[in-house]
N, C-alpha and C. Protein backbone atom coordinates (compact mmCIF):
# COMPACT_ATOMS: atom_id res chain seq x y z
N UNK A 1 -13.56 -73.80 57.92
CA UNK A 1 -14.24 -74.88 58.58
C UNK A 1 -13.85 -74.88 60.05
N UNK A 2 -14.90 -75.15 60.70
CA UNK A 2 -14.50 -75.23 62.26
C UNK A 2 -14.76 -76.32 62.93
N UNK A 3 -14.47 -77.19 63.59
CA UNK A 3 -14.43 -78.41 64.35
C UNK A 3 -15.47 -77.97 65.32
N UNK A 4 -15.83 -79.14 65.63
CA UNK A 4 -17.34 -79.64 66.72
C UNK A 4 -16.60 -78.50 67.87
N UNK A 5 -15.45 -78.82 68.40
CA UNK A 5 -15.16 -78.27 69.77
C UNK A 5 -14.66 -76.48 69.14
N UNK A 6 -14.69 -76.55 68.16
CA UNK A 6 -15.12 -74.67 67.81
C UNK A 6 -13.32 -74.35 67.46
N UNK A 7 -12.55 -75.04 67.19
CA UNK A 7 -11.04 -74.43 66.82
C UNK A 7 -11.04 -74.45 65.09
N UNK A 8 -10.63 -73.38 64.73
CA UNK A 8 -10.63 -73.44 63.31
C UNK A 8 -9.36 -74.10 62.65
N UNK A 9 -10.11 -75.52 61.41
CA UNK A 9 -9.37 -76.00 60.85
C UNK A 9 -9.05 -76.03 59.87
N UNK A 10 -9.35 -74.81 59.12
CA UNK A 10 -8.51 -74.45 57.99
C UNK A 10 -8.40 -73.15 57.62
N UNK A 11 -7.92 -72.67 56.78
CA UNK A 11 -8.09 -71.05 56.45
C UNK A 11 -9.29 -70.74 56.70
N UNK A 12 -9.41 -68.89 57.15
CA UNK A 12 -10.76 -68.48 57.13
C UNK A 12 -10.88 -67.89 55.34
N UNK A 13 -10.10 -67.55 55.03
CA UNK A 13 -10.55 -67.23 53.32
C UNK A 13 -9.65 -68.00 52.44
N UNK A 14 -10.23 -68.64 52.06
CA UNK A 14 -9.39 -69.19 50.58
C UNK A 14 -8.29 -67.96 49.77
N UNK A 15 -7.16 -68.57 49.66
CA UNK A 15 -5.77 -67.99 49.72
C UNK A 15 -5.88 -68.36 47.42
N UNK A 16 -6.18 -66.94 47.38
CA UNK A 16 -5.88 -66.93 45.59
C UNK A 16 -4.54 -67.54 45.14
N UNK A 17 -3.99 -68.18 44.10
CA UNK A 17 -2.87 -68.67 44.02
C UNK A 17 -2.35 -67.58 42.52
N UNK A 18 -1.65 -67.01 42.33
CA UNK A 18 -0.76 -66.02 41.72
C UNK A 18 -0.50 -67.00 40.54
N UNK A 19 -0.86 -65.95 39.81
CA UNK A 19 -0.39 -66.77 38.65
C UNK A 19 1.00 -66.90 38.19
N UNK A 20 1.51 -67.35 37.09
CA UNK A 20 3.31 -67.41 36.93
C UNK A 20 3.19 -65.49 35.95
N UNK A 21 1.96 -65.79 35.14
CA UNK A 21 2.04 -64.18 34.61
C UNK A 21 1.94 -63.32 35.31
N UNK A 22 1.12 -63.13 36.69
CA UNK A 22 0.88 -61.87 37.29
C UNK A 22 2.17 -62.05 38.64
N UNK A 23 3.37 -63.39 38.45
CA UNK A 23 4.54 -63.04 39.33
C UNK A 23 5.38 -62.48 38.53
N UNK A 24 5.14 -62.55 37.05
CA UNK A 24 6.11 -61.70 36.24
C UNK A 24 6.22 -60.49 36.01
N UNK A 25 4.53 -60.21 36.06
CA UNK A 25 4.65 -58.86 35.71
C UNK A 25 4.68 -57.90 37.14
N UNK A 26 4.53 -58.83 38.29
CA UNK A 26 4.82 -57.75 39.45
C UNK A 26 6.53 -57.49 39.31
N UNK A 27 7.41 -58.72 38.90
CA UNK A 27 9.04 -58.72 39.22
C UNK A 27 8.61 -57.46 38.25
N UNK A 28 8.83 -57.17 37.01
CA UNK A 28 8.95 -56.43 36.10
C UNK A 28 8.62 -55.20 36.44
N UNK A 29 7.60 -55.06 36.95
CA UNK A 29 6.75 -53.68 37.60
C UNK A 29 8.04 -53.17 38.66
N UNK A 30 8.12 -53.99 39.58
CA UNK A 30 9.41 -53.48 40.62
C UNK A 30 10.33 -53.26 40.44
N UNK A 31 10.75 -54.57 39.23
CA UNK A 31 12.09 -53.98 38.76
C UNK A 31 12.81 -52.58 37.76
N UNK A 32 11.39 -52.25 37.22
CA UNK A 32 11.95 -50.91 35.84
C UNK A 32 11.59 -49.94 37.09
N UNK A 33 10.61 -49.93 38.59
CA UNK A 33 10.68 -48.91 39.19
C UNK A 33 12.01 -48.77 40.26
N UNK A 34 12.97 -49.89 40.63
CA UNK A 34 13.84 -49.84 40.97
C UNK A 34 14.83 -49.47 40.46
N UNK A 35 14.97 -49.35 39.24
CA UNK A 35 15.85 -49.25 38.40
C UNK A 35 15.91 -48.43 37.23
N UNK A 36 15.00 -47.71 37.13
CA UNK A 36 14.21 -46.77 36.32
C UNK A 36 15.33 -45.85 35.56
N UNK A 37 16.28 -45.60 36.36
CA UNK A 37 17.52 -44.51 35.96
C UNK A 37 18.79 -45.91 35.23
N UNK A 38 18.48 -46.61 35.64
CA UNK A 38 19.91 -47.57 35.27
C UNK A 38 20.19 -48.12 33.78
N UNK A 39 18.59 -47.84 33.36
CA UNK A 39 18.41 -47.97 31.44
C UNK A 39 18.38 -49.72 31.55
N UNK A 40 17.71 -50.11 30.59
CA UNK A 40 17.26 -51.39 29.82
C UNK A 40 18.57 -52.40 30.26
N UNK A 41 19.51 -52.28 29.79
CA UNK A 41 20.43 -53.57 29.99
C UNK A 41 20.44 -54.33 31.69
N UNK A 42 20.86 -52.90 32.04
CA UNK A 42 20.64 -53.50 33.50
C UNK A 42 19.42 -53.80 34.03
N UNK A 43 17.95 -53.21 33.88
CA UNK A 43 16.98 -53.54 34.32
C UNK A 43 16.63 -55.33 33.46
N UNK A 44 17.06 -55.44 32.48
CA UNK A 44 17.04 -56.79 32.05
C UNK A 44 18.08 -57.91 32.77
N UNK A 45 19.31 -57.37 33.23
CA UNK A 45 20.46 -57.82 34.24
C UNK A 45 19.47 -58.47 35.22
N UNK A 46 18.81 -57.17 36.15
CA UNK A 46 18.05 -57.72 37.42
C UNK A 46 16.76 -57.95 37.32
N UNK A 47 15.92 -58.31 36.04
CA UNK A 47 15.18 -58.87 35.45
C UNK A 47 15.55 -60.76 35.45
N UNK A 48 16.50 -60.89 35.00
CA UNK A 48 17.07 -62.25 34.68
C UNK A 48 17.28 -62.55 36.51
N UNK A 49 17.70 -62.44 37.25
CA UNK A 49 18.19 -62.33 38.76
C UNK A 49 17.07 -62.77 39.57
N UNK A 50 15.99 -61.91 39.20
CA UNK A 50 14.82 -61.74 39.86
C UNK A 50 14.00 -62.89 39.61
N UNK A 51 14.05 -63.12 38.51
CA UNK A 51 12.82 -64.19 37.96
C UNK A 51 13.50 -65.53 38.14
N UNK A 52 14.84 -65.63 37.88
CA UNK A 52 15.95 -66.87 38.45
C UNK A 52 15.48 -67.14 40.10
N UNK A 53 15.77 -66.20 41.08
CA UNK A 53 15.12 -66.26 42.78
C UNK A 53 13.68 -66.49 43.08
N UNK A 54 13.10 -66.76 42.33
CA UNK A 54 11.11 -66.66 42.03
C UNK A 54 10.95 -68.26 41.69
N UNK A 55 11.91 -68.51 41.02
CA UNK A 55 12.11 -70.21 40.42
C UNK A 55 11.16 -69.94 38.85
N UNK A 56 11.27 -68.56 38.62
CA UNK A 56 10.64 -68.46 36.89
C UNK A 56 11.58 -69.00 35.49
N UNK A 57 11.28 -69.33 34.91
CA UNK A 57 12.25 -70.00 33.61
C UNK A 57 11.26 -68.83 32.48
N UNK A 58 12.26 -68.25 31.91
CA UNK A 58 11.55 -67.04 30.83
C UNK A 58 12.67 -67.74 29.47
N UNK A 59 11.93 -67.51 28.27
CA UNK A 59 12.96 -67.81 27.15
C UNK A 59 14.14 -66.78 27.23
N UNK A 60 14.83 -66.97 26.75
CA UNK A 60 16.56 -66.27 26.77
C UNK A 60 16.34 -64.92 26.10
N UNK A 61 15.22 -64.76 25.67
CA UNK A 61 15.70 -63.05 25.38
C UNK A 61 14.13 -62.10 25.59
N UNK A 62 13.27 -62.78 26.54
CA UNK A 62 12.41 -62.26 27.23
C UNK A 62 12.34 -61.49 27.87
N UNK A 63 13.23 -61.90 28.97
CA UNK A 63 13.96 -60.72 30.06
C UNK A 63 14.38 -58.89 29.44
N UNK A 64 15.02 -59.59 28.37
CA UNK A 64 15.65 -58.45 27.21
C UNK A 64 14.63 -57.39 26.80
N UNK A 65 13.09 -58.65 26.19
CA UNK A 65 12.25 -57.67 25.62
C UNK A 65 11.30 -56.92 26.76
N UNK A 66 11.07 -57.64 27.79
CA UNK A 66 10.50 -56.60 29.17
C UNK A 66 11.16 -55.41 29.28
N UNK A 67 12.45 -55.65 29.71
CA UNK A 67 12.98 -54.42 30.05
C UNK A 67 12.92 -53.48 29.11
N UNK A 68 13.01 -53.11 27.84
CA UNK A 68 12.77 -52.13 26.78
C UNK A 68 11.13 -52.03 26.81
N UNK A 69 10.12 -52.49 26.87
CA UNK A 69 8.83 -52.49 26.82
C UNK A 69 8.03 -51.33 27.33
């Protein structure tokens, strides 16, 4: 939207909002490629880390079943 005197007052494209599934499955995606050599426990380690800094709440052994997946 643009005001009478021509300054734009709001976004020019509507900003998609991320879903909580597609912020999970990007952490997850980054994290087994970061970590790819370090094997399951730890990629579930910085699985739990990752999604904790995101402000995600996953059930207690979620994290667990991503990383083996």
């Amino acid at each position: 939207m643009t005001t009478d005197d021509g300054v734009q007052a709001e976004p020019a494209m509507e900003m998609n909002e991320t879903t909580t599934s597609e912020k999970v499955d990007g952490i997850v995606a980054q994290t087994r490629a970061d970590h790819a050599a370090d094997g399951p426990e730890r990629i579930a380690e910085v699985l739990r880390q990752r999604l904790a800094e995101a402000g995600l709440d996953l059930p207690a052994d979620e994290d667990s079943r991503l990383a083996h997946s």
